[in-house]
PDB file of N, CA and C in Angstrom:
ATOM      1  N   UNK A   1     -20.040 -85.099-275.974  1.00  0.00           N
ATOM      2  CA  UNK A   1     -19.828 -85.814-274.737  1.00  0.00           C
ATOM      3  C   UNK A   1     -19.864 -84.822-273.583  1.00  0.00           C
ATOM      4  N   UNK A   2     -20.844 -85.155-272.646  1.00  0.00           N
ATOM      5  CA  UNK A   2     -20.913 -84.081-271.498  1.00  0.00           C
ATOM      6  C   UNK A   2     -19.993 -84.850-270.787  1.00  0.00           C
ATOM      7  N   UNK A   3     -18.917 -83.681-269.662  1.00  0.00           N
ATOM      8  CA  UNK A   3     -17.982 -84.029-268.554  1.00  0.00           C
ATOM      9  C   UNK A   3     -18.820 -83.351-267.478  1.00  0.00           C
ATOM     10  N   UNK A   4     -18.550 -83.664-266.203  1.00  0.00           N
ATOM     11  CA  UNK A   4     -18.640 -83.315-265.038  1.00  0.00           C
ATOM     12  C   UNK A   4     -18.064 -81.649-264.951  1.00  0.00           C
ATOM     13  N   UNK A   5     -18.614 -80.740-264.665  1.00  0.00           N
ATOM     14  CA  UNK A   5     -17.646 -79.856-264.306  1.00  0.00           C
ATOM     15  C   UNK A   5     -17.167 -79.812-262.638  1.00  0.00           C
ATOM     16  N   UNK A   6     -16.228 -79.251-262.284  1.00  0.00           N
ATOM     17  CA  UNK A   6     -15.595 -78.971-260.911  1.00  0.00           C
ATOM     18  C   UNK A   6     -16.631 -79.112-260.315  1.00  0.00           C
ATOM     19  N   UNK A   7     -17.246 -78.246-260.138  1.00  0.00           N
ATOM     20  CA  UNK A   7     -18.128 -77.247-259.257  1.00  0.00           C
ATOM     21  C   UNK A   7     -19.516 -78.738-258.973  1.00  0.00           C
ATOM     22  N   UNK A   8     -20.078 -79.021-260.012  1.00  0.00           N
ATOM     23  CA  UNK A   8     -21.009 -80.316-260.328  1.00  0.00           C
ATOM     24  C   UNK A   8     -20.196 -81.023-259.125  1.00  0.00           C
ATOM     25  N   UNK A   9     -19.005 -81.764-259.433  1.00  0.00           N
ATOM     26  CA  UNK A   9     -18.199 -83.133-259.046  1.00  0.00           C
ATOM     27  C   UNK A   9     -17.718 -82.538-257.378  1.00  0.00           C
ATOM     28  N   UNK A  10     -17.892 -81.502-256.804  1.00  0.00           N
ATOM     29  CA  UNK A  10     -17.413 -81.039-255.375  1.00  0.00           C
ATOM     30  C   UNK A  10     -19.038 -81.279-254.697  1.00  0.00           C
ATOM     31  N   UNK A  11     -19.694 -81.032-255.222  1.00  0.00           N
ATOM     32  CA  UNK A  11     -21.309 -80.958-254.208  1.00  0.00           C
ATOM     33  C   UNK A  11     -21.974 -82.320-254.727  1.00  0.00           C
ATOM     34  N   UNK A  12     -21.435 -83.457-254.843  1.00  0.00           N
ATOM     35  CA  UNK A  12     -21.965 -84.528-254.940  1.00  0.00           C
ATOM     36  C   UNK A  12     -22.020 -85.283-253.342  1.00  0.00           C
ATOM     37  N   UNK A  13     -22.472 -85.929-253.115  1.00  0.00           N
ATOM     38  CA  UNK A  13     -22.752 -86.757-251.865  1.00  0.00           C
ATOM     39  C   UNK A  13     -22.069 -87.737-251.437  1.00  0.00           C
ATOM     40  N   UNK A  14     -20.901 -88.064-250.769  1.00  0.00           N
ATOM     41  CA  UNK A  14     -20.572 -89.249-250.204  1.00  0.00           C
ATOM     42  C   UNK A  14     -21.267 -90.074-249.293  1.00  0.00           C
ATOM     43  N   UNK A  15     -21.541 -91.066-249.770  1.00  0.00           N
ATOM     44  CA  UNK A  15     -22.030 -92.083-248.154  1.00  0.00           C
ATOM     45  C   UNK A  15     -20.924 -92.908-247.652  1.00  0.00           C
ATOM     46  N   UNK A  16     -19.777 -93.389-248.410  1.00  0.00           N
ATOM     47  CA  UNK A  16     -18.855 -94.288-247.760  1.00  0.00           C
ATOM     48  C   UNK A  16     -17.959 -93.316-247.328  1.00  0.00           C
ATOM     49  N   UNK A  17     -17.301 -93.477-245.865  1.00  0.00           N
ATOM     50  CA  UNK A  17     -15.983 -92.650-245.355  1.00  0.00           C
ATOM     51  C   UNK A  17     -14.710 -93.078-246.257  1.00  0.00           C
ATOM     52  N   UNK A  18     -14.587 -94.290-246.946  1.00  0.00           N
ATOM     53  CA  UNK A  18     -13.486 -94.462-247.353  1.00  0.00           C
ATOM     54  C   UNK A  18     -13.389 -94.030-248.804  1.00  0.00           C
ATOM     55  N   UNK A  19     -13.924 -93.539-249.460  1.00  0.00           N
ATOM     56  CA  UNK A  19     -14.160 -92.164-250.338  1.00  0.00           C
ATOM     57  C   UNK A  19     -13.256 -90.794-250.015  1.00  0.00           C
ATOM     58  N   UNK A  20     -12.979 -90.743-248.661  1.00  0.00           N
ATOM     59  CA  UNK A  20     -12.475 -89.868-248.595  1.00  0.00           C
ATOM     60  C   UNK A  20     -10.720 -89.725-248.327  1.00  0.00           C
ATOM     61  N   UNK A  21     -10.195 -88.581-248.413  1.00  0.00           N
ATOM     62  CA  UNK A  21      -8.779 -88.676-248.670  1.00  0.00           C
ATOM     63  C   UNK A  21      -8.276 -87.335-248.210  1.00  0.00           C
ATOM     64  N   UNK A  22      -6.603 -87.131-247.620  1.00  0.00           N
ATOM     65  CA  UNK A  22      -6.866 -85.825-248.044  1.00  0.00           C
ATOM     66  C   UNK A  22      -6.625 -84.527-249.161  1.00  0.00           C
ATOM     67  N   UNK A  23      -7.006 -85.050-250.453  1.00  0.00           N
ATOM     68  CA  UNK A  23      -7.121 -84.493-251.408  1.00  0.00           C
ATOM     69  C   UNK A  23      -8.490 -84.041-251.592  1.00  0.00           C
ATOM     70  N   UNK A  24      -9.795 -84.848-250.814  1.00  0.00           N
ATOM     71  CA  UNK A  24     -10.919 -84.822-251.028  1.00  0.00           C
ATOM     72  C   UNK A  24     -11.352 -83.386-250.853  1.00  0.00           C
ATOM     73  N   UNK A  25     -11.820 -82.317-252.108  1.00  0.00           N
ATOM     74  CA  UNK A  25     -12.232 -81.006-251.633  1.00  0.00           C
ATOM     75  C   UNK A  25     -13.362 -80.854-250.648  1.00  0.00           C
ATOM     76  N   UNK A  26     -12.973 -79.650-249.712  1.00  0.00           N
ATOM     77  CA  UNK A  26     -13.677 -78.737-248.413  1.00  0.00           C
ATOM     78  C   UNK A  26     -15.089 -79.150-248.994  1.00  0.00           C
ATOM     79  N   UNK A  27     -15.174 -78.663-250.048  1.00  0.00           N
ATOM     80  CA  UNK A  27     -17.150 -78.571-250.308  1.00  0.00           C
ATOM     81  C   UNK A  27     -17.905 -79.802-250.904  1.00  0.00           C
ATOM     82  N   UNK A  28     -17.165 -80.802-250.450  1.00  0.00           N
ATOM     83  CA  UNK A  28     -18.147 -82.057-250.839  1.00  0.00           C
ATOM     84  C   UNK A  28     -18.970 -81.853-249.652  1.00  0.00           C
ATOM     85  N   UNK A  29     -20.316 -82.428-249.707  1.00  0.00           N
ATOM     86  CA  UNK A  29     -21.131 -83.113-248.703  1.00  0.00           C
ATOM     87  C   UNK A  29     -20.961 -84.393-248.455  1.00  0.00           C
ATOM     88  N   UNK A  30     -21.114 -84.986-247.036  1.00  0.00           N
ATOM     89  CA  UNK A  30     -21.253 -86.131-246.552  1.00  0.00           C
ATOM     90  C   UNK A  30     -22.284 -86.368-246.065  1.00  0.00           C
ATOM     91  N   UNK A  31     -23.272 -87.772-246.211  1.00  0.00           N
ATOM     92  CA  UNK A  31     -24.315 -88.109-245.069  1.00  0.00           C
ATOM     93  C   UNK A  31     -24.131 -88.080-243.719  1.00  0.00           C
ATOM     94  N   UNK A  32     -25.168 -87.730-242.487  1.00  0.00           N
ATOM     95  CA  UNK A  32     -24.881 -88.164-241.320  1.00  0.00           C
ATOM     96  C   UNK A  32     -24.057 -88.946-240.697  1.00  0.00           C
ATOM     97  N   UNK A  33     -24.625 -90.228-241.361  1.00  0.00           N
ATOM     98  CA  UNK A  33     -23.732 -91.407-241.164  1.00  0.00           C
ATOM     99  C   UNK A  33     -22.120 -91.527-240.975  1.00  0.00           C
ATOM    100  N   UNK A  34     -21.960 -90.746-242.369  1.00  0.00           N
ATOM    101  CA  UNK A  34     -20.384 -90.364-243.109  1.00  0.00           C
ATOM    102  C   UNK A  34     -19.814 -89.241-242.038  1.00  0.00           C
ATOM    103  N   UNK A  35     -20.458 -88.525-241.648  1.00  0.00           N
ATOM    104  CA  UNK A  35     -20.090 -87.160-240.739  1.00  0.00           C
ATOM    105  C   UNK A  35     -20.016 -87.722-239.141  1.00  0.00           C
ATOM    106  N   UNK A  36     -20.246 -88.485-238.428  1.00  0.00           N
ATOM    107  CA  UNK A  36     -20.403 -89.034-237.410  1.00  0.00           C
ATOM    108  C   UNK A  36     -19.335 -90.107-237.405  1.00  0.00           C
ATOM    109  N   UNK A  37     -18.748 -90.400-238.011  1.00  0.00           N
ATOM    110  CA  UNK A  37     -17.890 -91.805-238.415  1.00  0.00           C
ATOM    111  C   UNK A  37     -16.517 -90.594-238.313  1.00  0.00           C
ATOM    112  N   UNK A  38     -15.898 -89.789-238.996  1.00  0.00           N
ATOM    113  CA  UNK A  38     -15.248 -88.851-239.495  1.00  0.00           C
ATOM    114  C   UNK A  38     -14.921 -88.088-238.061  1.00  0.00           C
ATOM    115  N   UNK A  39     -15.907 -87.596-237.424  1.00  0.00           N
ATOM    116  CA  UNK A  39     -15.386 -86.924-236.687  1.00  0.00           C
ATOM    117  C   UNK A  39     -15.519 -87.914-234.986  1.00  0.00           C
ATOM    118  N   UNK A  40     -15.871 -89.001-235.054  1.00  0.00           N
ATOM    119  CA  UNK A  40     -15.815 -89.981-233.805  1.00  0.00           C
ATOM    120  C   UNK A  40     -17.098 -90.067-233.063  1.00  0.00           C
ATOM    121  N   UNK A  41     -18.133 -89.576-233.623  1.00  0.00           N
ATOM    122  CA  UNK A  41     -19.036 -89.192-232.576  1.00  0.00           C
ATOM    123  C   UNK A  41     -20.191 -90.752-233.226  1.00  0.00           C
ATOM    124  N   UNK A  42     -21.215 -90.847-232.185  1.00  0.00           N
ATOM    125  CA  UNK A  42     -21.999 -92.001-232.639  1.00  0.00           C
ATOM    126  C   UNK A  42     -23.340 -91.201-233.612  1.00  0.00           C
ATOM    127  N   UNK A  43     -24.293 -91.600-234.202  1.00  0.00           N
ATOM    128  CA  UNK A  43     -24.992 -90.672-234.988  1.00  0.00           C
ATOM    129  C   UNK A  43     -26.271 -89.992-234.235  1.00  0.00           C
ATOM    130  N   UNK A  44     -26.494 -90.822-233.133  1.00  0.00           N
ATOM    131  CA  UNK A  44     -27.557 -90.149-231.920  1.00  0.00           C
ATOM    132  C   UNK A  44     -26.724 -88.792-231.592  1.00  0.00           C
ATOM    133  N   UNK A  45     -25.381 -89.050-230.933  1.00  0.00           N
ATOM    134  CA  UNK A  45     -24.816 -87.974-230.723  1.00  0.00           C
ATOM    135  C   UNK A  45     -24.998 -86.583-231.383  1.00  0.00           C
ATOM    136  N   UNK A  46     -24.637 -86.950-232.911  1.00  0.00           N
ATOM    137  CA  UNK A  46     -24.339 -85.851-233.510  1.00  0.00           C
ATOM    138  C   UNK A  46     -25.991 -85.250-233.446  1.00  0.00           C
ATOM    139  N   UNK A  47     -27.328 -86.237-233.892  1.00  0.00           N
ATOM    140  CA  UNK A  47     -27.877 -85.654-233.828  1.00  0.00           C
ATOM    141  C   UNK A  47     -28.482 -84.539-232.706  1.00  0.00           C
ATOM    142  N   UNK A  48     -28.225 -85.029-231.506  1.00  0.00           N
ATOM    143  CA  UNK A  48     -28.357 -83.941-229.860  1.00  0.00           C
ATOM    144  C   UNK A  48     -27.757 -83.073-230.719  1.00  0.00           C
ATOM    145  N   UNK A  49     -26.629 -83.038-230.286  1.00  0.00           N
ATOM    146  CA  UNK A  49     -25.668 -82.194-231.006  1.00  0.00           C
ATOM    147  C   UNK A  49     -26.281 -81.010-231.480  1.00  0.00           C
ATOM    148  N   UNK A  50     -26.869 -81.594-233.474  1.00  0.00           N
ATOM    149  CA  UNK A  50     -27.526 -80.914-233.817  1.00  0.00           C
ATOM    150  C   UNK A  50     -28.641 -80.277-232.911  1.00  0.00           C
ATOM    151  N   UNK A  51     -29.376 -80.525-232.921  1.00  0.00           N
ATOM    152  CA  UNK A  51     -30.769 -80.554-231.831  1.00  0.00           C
ATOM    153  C   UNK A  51     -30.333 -79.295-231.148  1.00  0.00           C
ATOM    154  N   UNK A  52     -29.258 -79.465-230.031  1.00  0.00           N
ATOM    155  CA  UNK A  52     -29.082 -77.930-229.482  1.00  0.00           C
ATOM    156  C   UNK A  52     -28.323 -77.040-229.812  1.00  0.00           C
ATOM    157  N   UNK A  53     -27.692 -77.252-231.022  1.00  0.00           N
ATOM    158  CA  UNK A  53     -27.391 -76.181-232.105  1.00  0.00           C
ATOM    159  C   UNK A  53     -25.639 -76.256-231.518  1.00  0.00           C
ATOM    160  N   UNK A  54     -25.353 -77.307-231.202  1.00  0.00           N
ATOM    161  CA  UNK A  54     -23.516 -77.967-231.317  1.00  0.00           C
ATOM    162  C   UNK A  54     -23.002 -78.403-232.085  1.00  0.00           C
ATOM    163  N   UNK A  55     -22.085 -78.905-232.150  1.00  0.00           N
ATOM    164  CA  UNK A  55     -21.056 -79.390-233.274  1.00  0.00           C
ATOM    165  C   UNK A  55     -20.908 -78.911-234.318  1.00  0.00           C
ATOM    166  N   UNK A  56     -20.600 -79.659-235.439  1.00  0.00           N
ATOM    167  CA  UNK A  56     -20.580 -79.125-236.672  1.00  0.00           C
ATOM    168  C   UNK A  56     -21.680 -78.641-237.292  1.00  0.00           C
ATOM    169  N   UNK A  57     -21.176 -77.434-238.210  1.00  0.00           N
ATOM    170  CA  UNK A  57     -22.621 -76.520-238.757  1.00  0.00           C
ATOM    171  C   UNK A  57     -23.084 -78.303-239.605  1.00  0.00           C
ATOM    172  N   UNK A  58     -23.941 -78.099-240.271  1.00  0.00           N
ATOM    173  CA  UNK A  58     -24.773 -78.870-240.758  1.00  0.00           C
ATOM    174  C   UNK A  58     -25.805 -78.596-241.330  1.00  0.00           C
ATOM    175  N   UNK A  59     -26.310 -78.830-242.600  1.00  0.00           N
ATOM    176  CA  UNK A  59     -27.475 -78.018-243.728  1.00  0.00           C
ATOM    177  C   UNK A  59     -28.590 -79.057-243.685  1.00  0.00           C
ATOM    178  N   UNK A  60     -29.603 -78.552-244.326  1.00  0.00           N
ATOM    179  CA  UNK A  60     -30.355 -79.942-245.077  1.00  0.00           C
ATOM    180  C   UNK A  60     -30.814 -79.373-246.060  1.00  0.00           C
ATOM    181  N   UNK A  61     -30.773 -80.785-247.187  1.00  0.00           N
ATOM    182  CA  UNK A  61     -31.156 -80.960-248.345  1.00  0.00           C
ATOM    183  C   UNK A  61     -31.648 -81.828-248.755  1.00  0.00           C
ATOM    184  N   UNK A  62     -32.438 -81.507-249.638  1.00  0.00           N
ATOM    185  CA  UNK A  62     -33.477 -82.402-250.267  1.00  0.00           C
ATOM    186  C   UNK A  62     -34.322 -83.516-248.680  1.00  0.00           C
ATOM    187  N   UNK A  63     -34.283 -83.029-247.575  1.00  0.00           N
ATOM    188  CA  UNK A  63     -34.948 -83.383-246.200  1.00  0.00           C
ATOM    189  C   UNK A  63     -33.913 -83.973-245.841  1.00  0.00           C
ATOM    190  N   UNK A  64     -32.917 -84.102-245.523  1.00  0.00           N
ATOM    191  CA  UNK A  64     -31.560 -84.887-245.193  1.00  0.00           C
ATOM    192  C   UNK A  64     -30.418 -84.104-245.048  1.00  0.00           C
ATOM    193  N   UNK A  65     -29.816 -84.454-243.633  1.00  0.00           N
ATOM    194  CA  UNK A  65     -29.112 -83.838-243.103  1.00  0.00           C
ATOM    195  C   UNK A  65     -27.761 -84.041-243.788  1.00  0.00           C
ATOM    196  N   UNK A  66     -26.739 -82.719-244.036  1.00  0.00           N
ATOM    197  CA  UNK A  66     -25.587 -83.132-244.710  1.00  0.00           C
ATOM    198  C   UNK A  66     -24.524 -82.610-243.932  1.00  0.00           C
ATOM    199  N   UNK A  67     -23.433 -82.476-244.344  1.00  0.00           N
ATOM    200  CA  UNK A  67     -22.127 -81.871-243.505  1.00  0.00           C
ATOM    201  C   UNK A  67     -21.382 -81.720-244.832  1.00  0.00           C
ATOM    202  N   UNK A  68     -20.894 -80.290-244.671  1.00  0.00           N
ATOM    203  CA  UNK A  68     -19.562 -80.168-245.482  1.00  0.00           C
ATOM    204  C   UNK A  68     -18.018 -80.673-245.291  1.00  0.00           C
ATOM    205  N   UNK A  69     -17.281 -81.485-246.372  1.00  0.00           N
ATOM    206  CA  UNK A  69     -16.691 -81.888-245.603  1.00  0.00           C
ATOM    207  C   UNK A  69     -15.514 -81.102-245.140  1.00  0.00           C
ATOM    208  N   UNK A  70     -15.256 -79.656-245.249  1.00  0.00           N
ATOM    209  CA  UNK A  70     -14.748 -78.715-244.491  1.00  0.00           C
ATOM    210  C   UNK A  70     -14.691 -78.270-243.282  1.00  0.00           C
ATOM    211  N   UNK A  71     -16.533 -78.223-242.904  1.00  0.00           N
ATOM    212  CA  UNK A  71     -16.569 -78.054-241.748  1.00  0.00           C
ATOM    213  C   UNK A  71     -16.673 -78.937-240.991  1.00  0.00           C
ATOM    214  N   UNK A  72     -16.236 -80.106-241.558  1.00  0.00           N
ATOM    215  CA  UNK A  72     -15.917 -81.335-240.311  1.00  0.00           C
ATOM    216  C   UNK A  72     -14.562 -81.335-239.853  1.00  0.00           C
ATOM    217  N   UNK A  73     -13.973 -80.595-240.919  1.00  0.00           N
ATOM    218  CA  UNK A  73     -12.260 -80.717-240.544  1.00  0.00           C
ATOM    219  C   UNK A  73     -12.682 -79.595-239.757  1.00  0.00           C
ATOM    220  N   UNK A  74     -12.933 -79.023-239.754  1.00  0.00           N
ATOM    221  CA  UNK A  74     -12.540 -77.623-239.320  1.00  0.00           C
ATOM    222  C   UNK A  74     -12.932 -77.931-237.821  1.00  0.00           C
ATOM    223  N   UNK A  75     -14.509 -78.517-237.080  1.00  0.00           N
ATOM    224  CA  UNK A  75     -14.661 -78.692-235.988  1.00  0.00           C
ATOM    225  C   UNK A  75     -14.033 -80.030-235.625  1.00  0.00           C
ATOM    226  N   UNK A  76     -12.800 -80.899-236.211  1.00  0.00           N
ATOM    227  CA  UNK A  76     -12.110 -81.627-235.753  1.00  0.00           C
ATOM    228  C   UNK A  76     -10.920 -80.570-235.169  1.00  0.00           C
ATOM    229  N   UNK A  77     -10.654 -79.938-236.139  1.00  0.00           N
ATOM    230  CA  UNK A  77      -9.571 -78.856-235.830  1.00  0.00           C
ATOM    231  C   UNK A  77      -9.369 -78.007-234.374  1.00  0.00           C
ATOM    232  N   UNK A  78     -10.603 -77.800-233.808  1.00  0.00           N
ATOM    233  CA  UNK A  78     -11.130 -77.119-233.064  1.00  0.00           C
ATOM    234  C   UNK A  78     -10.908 -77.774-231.898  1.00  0.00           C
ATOM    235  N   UNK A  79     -11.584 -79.064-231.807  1.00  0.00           N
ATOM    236  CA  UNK A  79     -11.528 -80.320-230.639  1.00  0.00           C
ATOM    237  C   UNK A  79      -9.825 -80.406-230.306  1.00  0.00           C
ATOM    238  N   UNK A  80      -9.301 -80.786-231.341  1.00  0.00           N
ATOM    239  CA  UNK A  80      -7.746 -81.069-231.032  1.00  0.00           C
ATOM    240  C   UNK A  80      -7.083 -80.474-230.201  1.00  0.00           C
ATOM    241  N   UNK A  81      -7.678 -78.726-230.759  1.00  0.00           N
ATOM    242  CA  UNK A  81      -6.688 -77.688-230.323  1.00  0.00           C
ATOM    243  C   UNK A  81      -7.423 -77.087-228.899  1.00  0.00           C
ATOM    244  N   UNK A  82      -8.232 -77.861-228.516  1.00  0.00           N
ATOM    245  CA  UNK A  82      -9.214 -77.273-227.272  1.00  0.00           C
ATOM    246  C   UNK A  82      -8.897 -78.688-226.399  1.00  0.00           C
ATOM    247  N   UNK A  83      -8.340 -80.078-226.666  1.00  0.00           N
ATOM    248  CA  UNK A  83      -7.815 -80.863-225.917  1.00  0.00           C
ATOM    249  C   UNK A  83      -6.824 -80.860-225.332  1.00  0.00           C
ATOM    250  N   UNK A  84      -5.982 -80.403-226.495  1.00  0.00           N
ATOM    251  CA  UNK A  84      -4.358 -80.289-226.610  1.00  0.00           C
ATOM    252  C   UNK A  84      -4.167 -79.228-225.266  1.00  0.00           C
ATOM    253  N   UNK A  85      -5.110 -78.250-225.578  1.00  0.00           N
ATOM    254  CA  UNK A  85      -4.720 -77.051-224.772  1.00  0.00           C
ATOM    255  C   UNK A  85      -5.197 -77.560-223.117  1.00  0.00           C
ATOM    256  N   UNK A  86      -6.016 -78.358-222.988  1.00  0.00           N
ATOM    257  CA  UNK A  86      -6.748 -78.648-221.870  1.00  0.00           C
ATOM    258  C   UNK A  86      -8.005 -78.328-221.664  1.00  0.00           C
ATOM    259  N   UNK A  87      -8.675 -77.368-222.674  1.00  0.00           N
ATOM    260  CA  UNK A  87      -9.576 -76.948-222.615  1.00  0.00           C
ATOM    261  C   UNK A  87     -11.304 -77.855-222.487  1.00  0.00           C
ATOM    262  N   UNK A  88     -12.383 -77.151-222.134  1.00  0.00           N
ATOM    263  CA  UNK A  88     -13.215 -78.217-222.404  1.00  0.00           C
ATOM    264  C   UNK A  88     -13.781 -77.733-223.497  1.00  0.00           C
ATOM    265  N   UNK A  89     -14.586 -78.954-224.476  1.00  0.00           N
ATOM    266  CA  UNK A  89     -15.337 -78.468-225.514  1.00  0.00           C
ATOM    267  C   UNK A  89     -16.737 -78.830-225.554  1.00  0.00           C
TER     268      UNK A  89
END
């Protein structure tokens, strides 16, 4: 009987946001879709975004744009603490 190992079951793909939790490990990938929902932005947005090399890092694979879901916390993390402070982002 083959199992999933860790490593396999962390780099699998979410498309639904409600998949996620926060137990959900840093190195899953999310679709666009999923990454734009997550961090508030609309998906035109994120793509500008992308486009002039803003927001969250972001890879592609297999021709499709992904997001880790680490570094979505992480540039949520960022926003908070650059609001909070007054800052602009």
């Amino acid at each position: 009987m083959n199992t999933p190992s860790a490593t396999s079951a962390h780099h699998r793909l979410i498309t639904d946001i409600h998949l996620i939790n926060s137990n959900t490990p840093d190195d899953v990938l999310v679709n666009l879709h999923v990454a734009a929902e997550y961090v508030g932005h609309t998906v035109p947005y994120m793509r500008n975004m992308r486009a002039d090399g803003r927001g969250p890092v972001s890879h592609l694979r297999a021709r499709r744009i992904v997001y880790r879901l680490g570094d979505l916390r992480a540039y949520n993390d960022r926003y908070a603490q650059a609001t909070t402070a007054g800052g602009n982002y």
